[in-house]
N, C-alpha and C. Protein backbone atom coordinates (compact mmCIF):
# COMPACT_ATOMS: atom_id res chain seq x y z
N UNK A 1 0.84 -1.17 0.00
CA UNK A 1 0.00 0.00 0.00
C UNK A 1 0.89 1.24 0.00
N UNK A 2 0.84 2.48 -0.90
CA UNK A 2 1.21 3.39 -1.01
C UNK A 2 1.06 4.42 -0.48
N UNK A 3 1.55 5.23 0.11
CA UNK A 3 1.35 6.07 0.95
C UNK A 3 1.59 7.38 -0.12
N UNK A 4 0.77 8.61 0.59
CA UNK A 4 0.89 9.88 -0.23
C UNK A 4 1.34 10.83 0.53
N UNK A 5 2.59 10.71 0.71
CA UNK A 5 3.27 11.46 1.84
C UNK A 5 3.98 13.02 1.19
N UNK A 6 4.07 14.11 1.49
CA UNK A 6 4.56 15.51 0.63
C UNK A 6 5.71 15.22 1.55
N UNK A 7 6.89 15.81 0.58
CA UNK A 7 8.23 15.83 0.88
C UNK A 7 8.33 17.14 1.62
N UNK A 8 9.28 17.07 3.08
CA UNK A 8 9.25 18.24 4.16
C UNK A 8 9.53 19.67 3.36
N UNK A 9 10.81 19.22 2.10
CA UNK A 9 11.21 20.45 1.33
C UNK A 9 10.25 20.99 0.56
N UNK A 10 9.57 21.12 0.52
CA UNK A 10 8.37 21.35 -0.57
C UNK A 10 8.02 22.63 0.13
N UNK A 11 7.99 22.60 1.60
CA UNK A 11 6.76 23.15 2.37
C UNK A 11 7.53 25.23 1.93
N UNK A 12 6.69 26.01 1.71
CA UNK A 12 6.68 27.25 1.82
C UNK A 12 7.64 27.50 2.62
N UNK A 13 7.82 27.51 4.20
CA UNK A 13 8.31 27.92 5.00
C UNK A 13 10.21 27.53 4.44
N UNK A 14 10.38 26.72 4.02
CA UNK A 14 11.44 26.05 3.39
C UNK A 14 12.16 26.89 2.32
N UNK A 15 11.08 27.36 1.96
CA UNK A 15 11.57 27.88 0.49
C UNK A 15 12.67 29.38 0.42
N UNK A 16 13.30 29.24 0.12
CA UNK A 16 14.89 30.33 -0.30
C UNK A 16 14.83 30.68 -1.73
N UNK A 17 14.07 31.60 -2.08
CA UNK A 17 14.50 32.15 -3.61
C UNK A 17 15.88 31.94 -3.84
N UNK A 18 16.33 32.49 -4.99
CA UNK A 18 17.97 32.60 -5.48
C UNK A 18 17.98 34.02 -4.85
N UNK A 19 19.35 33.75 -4.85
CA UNK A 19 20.33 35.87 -4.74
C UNK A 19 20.48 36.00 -6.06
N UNK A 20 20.15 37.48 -6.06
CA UNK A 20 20.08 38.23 -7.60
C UNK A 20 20.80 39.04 -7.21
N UNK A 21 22.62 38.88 -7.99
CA UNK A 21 23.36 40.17 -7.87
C UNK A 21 23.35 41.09 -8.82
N UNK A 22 23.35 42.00 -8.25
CA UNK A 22 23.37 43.50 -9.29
C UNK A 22 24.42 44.21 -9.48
N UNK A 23 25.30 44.02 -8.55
CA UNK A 23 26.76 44.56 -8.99
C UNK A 23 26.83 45.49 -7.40
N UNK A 24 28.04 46.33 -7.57
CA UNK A 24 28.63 47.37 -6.32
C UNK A 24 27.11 47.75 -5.93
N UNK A 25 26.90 48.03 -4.60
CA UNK A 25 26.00 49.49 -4.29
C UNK A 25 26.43 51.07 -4.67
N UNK A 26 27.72 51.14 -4.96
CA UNK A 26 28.04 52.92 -4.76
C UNK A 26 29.38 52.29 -6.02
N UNK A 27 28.64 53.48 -6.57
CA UNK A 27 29.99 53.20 -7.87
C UNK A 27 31.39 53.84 -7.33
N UNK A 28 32.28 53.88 -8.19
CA UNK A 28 33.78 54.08 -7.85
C UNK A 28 34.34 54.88 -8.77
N UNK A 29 35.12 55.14 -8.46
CA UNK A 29 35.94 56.14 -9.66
C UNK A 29 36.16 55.64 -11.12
N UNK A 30 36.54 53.87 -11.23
CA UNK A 30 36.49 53.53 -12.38
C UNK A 30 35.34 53.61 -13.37
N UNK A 31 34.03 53.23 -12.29
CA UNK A 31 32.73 53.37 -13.10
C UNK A 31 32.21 54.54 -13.44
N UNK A 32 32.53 55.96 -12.66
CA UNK A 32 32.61 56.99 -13.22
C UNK A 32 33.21 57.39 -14.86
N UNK A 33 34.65 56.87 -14.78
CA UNK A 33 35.17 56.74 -15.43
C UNK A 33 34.85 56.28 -16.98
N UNK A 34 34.55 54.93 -16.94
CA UNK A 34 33.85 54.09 -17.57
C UNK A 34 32.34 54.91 -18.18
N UNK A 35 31.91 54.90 -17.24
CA UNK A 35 30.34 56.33 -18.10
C UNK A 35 31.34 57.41 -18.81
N UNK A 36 32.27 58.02 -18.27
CA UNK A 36 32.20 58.95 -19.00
C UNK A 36 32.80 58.92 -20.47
N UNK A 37 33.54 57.48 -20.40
CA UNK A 37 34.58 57.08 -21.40
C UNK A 37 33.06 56.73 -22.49
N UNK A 38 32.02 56.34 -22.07
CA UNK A 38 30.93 55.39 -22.61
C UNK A 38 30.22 56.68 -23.04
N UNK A 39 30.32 57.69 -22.45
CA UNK A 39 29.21 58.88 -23.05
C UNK A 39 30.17 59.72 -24.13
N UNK A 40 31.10 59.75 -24.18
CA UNK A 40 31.69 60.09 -25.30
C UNK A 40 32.28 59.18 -26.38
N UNK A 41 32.03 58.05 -26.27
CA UNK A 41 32.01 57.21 -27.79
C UNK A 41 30.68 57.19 -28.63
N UNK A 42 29.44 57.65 -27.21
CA UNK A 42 28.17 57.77 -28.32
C UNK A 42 27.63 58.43 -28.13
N UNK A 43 28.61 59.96 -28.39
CA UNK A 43 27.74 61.08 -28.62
C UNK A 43 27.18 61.84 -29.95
N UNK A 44 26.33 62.45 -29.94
CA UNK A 44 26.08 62.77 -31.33
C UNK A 44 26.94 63.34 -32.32
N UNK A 45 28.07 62.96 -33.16
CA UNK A 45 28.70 63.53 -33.86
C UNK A 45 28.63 65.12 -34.52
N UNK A 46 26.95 65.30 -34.63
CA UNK A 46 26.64 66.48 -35.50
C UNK A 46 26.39 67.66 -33.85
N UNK A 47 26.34 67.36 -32.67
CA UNK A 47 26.03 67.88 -31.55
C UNK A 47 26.79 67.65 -30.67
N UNK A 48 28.37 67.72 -30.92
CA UNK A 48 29.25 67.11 -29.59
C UNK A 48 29.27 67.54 -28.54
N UNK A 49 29.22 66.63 -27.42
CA UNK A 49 29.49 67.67 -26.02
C UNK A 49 30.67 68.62 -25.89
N UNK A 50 29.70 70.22 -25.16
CA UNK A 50 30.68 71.18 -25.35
C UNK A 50 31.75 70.94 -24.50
N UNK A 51 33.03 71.56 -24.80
CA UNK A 51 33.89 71.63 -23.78
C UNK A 51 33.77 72.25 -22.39
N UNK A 52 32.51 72.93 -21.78
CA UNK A 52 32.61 73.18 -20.36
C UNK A 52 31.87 72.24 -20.09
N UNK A 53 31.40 71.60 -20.63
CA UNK A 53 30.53 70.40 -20.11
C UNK A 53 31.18 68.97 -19.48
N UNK A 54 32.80 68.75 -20.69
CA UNK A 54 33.37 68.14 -20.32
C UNK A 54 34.57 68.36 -19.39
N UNK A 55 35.02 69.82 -19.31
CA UNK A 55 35.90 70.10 -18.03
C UNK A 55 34.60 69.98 -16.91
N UNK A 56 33.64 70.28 -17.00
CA UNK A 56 32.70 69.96 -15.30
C UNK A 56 33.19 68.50 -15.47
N UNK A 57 32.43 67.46 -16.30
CA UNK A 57 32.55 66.24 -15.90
C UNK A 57 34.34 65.48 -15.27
N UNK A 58 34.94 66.00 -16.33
CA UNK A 58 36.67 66.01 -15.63
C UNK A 58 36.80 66.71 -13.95
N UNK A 59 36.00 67.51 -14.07
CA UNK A 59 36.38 67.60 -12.96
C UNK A 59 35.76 67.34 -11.28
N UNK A 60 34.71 66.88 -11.63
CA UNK A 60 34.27 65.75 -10.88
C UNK A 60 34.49 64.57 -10.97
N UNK A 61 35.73 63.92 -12.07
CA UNK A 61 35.75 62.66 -11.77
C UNK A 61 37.30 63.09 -10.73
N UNK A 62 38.02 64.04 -11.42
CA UNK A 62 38.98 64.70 -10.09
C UNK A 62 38.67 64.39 -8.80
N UNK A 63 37.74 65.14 -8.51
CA UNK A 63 37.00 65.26 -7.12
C UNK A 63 36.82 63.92 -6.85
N UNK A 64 36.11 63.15 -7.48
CA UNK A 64 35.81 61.71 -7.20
C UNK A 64 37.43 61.18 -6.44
N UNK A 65 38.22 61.28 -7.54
CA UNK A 65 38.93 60.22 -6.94
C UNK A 65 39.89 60.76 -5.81
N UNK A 66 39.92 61.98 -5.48
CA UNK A 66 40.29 62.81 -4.66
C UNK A 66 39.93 63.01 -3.21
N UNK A 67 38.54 62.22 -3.14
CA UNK A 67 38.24 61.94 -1.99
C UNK A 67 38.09 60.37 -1.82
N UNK A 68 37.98 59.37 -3.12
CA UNK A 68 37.72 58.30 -2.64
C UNK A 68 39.77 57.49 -2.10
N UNK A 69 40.65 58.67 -2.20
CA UNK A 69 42.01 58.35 -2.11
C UNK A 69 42.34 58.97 -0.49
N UNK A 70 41.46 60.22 -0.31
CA UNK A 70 41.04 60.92 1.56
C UNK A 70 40.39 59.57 2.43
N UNK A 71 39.43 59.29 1.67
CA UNK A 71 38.81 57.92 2.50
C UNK A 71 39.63 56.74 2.89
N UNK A 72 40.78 56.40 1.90
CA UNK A 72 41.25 55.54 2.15
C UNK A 72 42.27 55.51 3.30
N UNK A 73 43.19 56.70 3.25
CA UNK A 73 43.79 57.24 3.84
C UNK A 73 42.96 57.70 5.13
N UNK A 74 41.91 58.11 5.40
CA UNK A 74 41.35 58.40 6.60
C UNK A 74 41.42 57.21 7.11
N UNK A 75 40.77 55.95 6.36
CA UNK A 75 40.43 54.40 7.05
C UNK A 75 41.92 54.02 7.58
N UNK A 76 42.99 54.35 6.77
CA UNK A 76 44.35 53.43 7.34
C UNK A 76 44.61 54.51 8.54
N UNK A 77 44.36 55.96 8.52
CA UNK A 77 44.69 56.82 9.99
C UNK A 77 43.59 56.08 11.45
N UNK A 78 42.67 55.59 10.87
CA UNK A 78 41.43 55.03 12.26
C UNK A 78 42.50 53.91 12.55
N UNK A 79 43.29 52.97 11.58
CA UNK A 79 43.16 51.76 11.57
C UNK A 79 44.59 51.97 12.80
N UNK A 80 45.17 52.67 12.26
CA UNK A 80 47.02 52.88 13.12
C UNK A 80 46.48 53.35 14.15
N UNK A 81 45.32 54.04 14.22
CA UNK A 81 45.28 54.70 15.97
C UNK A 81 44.61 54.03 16.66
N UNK A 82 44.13 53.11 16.43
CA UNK A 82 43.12 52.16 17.15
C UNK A 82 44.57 50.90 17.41
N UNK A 83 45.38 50.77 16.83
CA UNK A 83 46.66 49.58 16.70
C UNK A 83 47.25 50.25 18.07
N UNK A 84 47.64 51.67 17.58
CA UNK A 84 48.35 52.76 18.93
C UNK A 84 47.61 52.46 19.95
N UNK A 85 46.52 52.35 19.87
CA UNK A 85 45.59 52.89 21.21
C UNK A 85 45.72 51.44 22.07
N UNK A 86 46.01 50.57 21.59
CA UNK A 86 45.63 49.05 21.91
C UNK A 86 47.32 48.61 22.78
N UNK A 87 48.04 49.36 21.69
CA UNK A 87 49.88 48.97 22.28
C UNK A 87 49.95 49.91 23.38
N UNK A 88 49.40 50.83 23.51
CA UNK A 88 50.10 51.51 25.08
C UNK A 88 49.21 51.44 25.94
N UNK A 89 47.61 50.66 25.57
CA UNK A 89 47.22 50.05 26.65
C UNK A 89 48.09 48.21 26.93
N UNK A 90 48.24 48.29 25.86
CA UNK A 90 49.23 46.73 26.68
C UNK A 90 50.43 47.05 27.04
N UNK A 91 51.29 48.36 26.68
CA UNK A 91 52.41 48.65 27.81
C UNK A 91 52.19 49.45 28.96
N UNK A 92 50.97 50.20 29.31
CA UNK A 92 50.46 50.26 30.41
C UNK A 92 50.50 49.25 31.27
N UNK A 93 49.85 48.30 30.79
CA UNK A 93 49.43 46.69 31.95
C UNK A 93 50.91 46.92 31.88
N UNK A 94 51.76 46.25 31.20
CA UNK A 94 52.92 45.97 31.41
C UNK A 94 54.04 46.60 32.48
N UNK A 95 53.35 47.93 32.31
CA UNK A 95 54.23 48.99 33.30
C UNK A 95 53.85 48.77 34.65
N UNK A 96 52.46 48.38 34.69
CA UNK A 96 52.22 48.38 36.00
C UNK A 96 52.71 47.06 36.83
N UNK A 97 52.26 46.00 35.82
CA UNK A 97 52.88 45.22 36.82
C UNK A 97 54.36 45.00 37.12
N UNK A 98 55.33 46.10 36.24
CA UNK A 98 56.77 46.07 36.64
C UNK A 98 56.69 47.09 37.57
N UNK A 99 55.80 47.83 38.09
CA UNK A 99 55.69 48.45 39.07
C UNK A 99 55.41 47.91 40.30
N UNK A 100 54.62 47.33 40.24
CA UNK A 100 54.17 46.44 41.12
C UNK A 100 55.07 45.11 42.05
N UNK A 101 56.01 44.38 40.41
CA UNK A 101 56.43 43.87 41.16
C UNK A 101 58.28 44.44 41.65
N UNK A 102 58.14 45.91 41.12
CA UNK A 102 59.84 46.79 41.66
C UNK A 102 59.05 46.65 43.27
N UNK A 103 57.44 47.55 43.84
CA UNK A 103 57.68 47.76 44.63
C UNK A 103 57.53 46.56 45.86
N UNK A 104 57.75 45.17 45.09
CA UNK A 104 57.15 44.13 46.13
C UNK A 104 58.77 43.93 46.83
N UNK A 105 59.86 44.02 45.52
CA UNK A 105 61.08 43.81 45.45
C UNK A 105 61.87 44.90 46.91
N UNK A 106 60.92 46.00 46.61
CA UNK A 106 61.43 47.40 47.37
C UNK A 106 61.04 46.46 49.01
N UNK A 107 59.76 46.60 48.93
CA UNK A 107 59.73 46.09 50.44
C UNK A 107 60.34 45.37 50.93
N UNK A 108 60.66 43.76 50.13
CA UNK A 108 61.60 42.77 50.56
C UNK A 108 62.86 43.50 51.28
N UNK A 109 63.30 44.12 50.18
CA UNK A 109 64.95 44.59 50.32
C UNK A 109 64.62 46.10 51.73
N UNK A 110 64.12 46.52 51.86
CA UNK A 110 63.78 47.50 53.04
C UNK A 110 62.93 46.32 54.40
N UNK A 111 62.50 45.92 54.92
CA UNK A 111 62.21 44.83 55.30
C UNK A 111 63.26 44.02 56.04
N UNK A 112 64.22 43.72 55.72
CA UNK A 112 65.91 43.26 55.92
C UNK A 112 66.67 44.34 57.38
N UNK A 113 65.87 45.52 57.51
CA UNK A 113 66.22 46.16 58.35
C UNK A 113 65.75 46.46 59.58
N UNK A 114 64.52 45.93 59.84
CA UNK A 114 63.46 45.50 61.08
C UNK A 114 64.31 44.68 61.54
N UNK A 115 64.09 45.63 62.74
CA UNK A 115 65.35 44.93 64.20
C UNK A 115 66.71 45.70 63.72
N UNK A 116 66.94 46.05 63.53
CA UNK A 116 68.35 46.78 63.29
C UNK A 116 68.60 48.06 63.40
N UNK A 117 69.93 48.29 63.57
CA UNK A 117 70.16 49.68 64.40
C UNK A 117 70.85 50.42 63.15
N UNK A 118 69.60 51.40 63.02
CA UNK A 118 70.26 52.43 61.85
C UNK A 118 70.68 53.47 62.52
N UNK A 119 71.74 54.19 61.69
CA UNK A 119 71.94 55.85 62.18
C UNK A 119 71.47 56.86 60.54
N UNK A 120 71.36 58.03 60.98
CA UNK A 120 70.98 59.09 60.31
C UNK A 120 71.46 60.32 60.74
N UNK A 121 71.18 61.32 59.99
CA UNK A 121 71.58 62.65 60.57
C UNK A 121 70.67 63.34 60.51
N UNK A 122 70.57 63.41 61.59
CA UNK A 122 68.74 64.29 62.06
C UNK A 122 68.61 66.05 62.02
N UNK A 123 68.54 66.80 62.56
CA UNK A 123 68.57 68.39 62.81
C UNK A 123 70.12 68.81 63.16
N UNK A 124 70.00 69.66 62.45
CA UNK A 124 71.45 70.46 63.07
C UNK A 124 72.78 69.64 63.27
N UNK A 125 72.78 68.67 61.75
CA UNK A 125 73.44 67.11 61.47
C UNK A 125 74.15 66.94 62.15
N UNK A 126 73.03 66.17 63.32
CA UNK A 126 73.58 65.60 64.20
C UNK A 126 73.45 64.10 64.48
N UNK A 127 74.31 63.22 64.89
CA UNK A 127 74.10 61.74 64.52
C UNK A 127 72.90 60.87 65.45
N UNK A 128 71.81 60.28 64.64
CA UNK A 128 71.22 60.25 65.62
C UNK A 128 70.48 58.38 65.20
N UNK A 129 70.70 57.40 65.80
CA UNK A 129 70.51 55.82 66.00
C UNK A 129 69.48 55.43 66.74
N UNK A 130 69.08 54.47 65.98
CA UNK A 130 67.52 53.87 66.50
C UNK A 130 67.08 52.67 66.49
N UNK A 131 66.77 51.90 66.60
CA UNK A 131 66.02 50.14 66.08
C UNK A 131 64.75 50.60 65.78
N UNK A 132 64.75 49.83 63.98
CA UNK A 132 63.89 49.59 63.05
C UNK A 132 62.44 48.80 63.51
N UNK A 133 61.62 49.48 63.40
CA UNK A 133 60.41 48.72 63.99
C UNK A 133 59.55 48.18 62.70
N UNK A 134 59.71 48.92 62.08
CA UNK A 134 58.53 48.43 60.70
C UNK A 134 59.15 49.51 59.41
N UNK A 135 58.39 49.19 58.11
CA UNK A 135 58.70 49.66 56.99
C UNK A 135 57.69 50.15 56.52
N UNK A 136 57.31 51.33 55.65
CA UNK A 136 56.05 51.71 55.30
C UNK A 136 56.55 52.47 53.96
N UNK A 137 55.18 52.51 53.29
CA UNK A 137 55.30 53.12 52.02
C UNK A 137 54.16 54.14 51.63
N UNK A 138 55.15 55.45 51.27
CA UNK A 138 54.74 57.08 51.43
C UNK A 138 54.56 57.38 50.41
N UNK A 139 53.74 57.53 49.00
CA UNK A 139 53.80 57.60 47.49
C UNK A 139 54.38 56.63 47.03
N UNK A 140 55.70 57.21 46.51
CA UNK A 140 57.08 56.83 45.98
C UNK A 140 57.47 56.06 46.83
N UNK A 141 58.01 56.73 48.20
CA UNK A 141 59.27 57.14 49.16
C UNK A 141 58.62 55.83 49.97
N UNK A 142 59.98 55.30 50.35
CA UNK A 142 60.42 54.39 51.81
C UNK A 142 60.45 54.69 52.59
N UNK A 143 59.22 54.42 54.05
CA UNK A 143 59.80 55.39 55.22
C UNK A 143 60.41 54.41 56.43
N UNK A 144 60.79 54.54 57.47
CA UNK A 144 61.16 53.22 58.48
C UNK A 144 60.99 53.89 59.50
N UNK A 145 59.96 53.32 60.38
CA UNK A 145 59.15 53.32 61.47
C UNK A 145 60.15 52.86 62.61
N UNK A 146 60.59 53.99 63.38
CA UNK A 146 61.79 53.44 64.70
C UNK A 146 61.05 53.24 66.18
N UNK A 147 61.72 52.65 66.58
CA UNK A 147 61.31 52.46 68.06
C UNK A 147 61.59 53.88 69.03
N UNK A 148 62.00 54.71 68.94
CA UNK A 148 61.95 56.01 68.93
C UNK A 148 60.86 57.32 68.82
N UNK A 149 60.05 56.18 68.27
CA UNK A 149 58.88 57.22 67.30
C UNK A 149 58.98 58.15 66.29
N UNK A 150 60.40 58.22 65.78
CA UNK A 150 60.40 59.00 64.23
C UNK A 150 60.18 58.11 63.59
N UNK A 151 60.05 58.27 62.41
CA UNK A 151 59.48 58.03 60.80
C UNK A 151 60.78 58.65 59.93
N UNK A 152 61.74 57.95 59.46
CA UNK A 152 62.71 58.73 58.50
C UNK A 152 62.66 58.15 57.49
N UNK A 153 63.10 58.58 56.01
CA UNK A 153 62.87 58.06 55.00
C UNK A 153 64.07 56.87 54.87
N UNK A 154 63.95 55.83 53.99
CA UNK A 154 64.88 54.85 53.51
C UNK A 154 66.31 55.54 53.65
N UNK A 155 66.26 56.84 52.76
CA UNK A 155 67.19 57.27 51.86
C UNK A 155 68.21 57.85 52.44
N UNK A 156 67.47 58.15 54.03
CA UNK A 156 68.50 59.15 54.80
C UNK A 156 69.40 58.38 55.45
N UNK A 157 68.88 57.25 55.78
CA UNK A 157 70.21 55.93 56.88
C UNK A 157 71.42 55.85 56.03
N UNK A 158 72.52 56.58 56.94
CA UNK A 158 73.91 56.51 56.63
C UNK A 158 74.29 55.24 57.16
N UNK A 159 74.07 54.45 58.15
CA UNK A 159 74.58 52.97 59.14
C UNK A 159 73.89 52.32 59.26
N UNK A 160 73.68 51.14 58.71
CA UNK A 160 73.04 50.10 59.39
C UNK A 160 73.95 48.84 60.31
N UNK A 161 73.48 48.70 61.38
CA UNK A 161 74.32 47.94 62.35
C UNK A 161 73.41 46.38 62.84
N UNK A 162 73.63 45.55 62.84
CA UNK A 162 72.88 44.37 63.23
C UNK A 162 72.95 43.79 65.02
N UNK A 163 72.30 43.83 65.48
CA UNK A 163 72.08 43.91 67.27
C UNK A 163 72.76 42.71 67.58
């Protein structure tokens, strides 16, 4: 027994016309070109186009290609600054985390001096020694926290002495 079954592809919903190409959307300088090369092989011999007719048309195909050569050149200026914009955000990251890890390096190496007897030259350079209580960080600047209760920077300890 035969069955009268419709094939699924058949159904409307299925259906995909063809693509019908027509060519560019926006003509170009050649196809400018091309018309104008095409309007003067069939022009009326006994009525030729005048000559200001054809310096206008010359000189809009000028113009034409005068900006479609700005465009291009504008697109490669987006294209390099968007490349720029992308490399000194990845040497940014980069900077920072060599920042990051100079100042992990900084602490280690300042750090080494907790518990230890620095000297400096305090007011009216005069010599003045302390034990290191802690290390802290001021912006930039290294400061070292004494058992004394000053705060002097890294930079100023002339002696370090070990107890």
């Amino acid at each position: 027994m035969a069955t009268n079954a419709i094939d699924s592809s058949l159904y409307l919903s299925n259906y995909k016309p063809a693509e019908r190409k027509t060519g560019q959307q926006t003509l170009g300088k050649d196809d400018f070109l091309k018309i104008l090369i095409a309007q003067l092989e069939h022009q009326d011999p006994l009525n030729p186009m005048e000559d200001k007719e054809f310096i206008s048309q010359m000189a809009s195909f000028s113009s034409l290609e005068q900006m479609m050569n700005m465009s291009t050149l504008m697109q490669k200026f987006i294209d390099s600054q968007s490349s720029t914009y992308e490399k000194i955000a990845s040497m940014s990251d980069a900077l920072q985390q060599l920042v990051q890890q100079q100042s992990m390096q900084s602490l280690a190496r300042y750090s080494e001096l907790i518990g230890k007897q620095v000297e400096w030259h305090g007011e009216n350079s005069e010599v003045k020694s302390a034990l290191v209580k802690s290390v802290l960080q001021q912006g930039t600047k290294w400061m070292l926290e004494l058992d004394s209760g000053d705060v002097i920077s890294a930079s100023d300890v002339t002696k370090v002495t070990q107890l």
